[in-house]
C-alpha atoms as a PDB file:
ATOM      1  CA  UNK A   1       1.243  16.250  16.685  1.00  0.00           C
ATOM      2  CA  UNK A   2       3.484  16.103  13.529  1.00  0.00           C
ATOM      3  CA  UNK A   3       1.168  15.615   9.970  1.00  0.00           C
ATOM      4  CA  UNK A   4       1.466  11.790   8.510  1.00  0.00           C
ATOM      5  CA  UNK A   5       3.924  11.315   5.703  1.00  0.00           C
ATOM      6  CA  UNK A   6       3.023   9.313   3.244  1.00  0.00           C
ATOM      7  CA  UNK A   7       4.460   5.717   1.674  1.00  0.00           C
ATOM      8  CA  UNK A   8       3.252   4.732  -1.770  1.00  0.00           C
ATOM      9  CA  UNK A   9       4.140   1.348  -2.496  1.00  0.00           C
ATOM     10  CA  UNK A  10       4.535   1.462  -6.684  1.00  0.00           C
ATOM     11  CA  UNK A  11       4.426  -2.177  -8.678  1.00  0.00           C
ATOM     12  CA  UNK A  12       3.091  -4.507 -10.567  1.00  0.00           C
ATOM     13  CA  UNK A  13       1.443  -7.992  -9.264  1.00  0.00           C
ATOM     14  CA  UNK A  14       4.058  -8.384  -6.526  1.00  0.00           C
ATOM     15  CA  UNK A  15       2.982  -5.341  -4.762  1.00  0.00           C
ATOM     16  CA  UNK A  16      -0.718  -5.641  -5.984  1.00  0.00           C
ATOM     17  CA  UNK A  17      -1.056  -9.194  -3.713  1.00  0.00           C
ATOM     18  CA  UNK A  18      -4.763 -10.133  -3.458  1.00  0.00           C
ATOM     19  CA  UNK A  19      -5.372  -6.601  -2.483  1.00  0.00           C
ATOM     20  CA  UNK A  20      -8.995  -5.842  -2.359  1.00  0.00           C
ATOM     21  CA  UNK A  21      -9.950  -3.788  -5.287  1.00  0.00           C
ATOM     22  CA  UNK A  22     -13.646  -4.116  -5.576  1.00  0.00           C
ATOM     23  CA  UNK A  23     -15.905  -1.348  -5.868  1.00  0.00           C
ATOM     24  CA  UNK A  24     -16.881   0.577  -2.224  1.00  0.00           C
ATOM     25  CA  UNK A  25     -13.593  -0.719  -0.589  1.00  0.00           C
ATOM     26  CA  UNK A  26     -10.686   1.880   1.317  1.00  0.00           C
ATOM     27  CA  UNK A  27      -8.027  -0.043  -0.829  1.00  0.00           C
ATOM     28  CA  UNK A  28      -5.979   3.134  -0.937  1.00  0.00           C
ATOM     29  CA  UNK A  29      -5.749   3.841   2.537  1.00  0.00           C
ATOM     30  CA  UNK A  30      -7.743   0.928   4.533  1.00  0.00           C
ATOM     31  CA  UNK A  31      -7.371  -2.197   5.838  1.00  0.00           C
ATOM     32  CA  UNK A  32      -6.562  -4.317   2.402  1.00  0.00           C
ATOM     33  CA  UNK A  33      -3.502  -3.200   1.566  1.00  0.00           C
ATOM     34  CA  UNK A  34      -2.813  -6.857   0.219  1.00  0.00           C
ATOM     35  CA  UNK A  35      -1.651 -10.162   1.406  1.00  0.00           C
ATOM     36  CA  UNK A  36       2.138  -9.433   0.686  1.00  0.00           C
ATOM     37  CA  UNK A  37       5.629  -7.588   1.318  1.00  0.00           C
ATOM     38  CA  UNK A  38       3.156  -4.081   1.419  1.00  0.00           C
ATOM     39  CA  UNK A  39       1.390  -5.352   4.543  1.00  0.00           C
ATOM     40  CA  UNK A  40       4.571  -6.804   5.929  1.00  0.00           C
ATOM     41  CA  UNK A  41       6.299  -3.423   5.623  1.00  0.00           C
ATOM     42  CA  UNK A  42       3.750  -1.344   6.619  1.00  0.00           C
ATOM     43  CA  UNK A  43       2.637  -3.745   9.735  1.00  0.00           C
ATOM     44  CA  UNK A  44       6.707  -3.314  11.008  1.00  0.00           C
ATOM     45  CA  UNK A  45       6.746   0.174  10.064  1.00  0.00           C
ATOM     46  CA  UNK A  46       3.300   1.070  12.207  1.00  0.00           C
ATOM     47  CA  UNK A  47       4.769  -0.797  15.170  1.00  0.00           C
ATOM     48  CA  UNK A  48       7.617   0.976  15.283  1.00  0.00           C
ATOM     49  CA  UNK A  49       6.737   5.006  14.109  1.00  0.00           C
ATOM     50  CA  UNK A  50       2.473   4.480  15.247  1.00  0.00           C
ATOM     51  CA  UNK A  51       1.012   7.314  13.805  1.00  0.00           C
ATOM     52  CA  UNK A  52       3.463   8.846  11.712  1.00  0.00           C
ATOM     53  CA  UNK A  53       2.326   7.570   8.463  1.00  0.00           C
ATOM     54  CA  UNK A  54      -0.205   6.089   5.877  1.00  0.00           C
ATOM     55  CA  UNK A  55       0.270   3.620   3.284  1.00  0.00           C
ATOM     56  CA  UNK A  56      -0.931   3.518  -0.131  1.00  0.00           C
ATOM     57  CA  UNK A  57      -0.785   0.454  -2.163  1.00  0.00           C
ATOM     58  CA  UNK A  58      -0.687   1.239  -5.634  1.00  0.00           C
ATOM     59  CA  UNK A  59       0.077  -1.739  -7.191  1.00  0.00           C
ATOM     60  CA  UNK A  60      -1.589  -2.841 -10.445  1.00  0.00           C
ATOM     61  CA  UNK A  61      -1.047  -6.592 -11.671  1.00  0.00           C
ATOM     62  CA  UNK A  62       0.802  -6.632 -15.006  1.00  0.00           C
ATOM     63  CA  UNK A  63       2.036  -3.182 -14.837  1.00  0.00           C
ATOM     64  CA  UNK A  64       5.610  -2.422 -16.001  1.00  0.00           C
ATOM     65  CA  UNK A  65       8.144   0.856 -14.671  1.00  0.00           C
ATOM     66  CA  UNK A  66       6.884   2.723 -18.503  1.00  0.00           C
ATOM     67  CA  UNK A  67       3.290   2.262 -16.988  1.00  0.00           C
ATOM     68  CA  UNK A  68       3.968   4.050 -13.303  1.00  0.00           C
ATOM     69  CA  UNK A  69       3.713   7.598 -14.635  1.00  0.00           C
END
């Protein structure tokens, strides 16, 4: 069994998308990954390559490239 690479999905509101942040919740690696092109992506991407990796959405609403270091 080959080790999961990893996506990281880097953005501002667009990639953010209703994504469960509250306190408690697996946003990084769960279920809410968001309600837009992140869960698209990942949903075609897990079809295709199951198993092979995990997705972390690491959007932040109102974020700008200077603020993604």
């Amino acid at each position: 069994m080959m080790d999961k690479k990893t996506i990281v999905f880097f953005g501002d509101s667009l990639t953010q998308m209703n994504m469960d942040i509250t306190e408690g919740s697996d946003w990084k690696f769960g279920k809410a990954m968001g309600e837009g092109y992140v869960t698209y992506v990942s949903g075609i991407l897990s079809n295709k390559y199951p198993e092979r990796f995990r997705y972390i959405n690491a959007g932040i609403g109102g974020h700008k490239s200077v603020d993604l270091y």
